[in-house]
Protein backbone atom coordinates (compact mmCIF):
# COMPACT_ATOMS: atom_id res chain seq x y z
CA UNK A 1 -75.72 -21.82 -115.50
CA UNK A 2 -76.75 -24.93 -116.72
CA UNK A 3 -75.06 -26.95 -119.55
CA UNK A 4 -77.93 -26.41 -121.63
CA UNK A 5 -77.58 -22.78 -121.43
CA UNK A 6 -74.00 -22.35 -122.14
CA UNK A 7 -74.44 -24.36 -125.50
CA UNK A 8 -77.25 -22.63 -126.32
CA UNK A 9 -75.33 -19.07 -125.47
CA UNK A 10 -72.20 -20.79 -127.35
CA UNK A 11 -74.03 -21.40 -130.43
CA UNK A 12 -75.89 -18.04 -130.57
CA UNK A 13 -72.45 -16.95 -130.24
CA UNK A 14 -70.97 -18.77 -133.06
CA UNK A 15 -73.86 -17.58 -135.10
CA UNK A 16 -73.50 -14.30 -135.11
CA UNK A 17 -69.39 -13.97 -135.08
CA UNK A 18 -70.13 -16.39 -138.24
CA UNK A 19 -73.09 -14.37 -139.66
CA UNK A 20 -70.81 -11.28 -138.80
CA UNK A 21 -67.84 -12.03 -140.79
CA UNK A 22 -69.84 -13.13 -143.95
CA UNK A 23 -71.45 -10.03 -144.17
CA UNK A 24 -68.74 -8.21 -143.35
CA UNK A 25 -66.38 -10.09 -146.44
CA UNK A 26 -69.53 -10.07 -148.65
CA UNK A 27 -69.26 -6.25 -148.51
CA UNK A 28 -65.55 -6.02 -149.04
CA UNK A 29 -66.09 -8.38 -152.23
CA UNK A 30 -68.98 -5.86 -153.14
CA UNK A 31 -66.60 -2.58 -152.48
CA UNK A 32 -63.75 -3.83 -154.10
CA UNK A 33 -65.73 -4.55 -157.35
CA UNK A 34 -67.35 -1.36 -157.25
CA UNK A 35 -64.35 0.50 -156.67
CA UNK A 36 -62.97 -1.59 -159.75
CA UNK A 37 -65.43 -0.38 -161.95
CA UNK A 38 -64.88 2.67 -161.16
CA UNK A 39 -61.16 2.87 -161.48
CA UNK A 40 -61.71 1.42 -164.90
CA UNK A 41 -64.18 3.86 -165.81
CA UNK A 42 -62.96 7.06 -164.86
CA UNK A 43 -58.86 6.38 -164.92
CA UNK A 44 -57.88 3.91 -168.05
CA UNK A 45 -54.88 3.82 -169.40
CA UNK A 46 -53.69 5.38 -172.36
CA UNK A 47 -51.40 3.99 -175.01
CA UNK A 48 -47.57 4.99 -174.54
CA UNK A 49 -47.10 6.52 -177.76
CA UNK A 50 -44.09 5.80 -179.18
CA UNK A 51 -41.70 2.84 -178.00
CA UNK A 52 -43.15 0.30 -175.84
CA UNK A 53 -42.12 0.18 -172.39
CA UNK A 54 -42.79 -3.11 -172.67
CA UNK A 55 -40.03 -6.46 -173.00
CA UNK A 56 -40.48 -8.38 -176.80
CA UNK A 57 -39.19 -11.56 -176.82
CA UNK A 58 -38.46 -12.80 -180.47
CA UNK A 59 -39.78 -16.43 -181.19
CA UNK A 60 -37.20 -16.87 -184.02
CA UNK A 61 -33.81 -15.17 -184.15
CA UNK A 62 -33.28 -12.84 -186.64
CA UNK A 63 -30.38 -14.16 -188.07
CA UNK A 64 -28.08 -17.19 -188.47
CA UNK A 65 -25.73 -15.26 -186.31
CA UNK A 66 -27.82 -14.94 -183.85
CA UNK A 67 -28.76 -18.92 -183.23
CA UNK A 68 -24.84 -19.29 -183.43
CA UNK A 69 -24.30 -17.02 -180.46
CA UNK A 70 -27.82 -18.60 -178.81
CA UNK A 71 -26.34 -22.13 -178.74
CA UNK A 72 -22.65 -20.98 -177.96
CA UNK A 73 -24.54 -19.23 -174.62
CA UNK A 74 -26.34 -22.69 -173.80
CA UNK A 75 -23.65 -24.87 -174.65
CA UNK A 76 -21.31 -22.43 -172.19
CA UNK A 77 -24.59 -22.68 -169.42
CA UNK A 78 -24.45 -26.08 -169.53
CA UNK A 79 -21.17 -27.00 -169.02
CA UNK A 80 -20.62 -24.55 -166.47
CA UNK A 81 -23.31 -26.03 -164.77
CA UNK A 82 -21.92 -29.76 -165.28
CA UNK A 83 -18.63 -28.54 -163.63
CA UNK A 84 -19.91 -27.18 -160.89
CA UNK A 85 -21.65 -30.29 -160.17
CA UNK A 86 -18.51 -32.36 -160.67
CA UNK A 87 -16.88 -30.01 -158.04
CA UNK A 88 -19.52 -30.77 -155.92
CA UNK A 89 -19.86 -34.29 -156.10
CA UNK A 90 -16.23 -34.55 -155.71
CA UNK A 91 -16.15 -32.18 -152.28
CA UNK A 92 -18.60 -34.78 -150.89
């Protein structure tokens, strides 16, 4: 074989394994969405009745109380966390 021929069969090559895998990730795109559509036609989910299995987190605490004990916590975070730096630093 000629040079000629092997990039010719090289390219042909390339083609296809390139034309190949599009098609073949242009139908998975096309299955999964189908099979989407169909999940959320035929099994949706229904409303937990009663409590929420879900986690609330409150924006505002619900009491003065509360934002004592929320910047006791922080206050307690952060200087732990300044000590144990210090400890560090002073190991090095």
């Amino acid at each position: 074989m000629n040079p000629s021929d092997l990039i010719s069969e090289g390219s042909s090559l390339m083609l296809f394994g390139m034309g190949f895998v599009f098609l073949f990730l242009t139908l998975l795109v096309l299955v999964t969405s189908l099979m989407s559509k169909i999940i959320d036609r035929y099994f949706q989910e229904r409303a937990p009745s009663g409590a929420s299995n879900r986690i609330t987190v409150n924006s505002q605490p619900s009491s003065s109380n509360d934002q004592g004990e929320l910047v006791a916590a922080i206050s307690a975070a952060i200087q732990m966390h300044r000590t144990k730096k210090a400890q560090a630093e002073k190991r090095q």
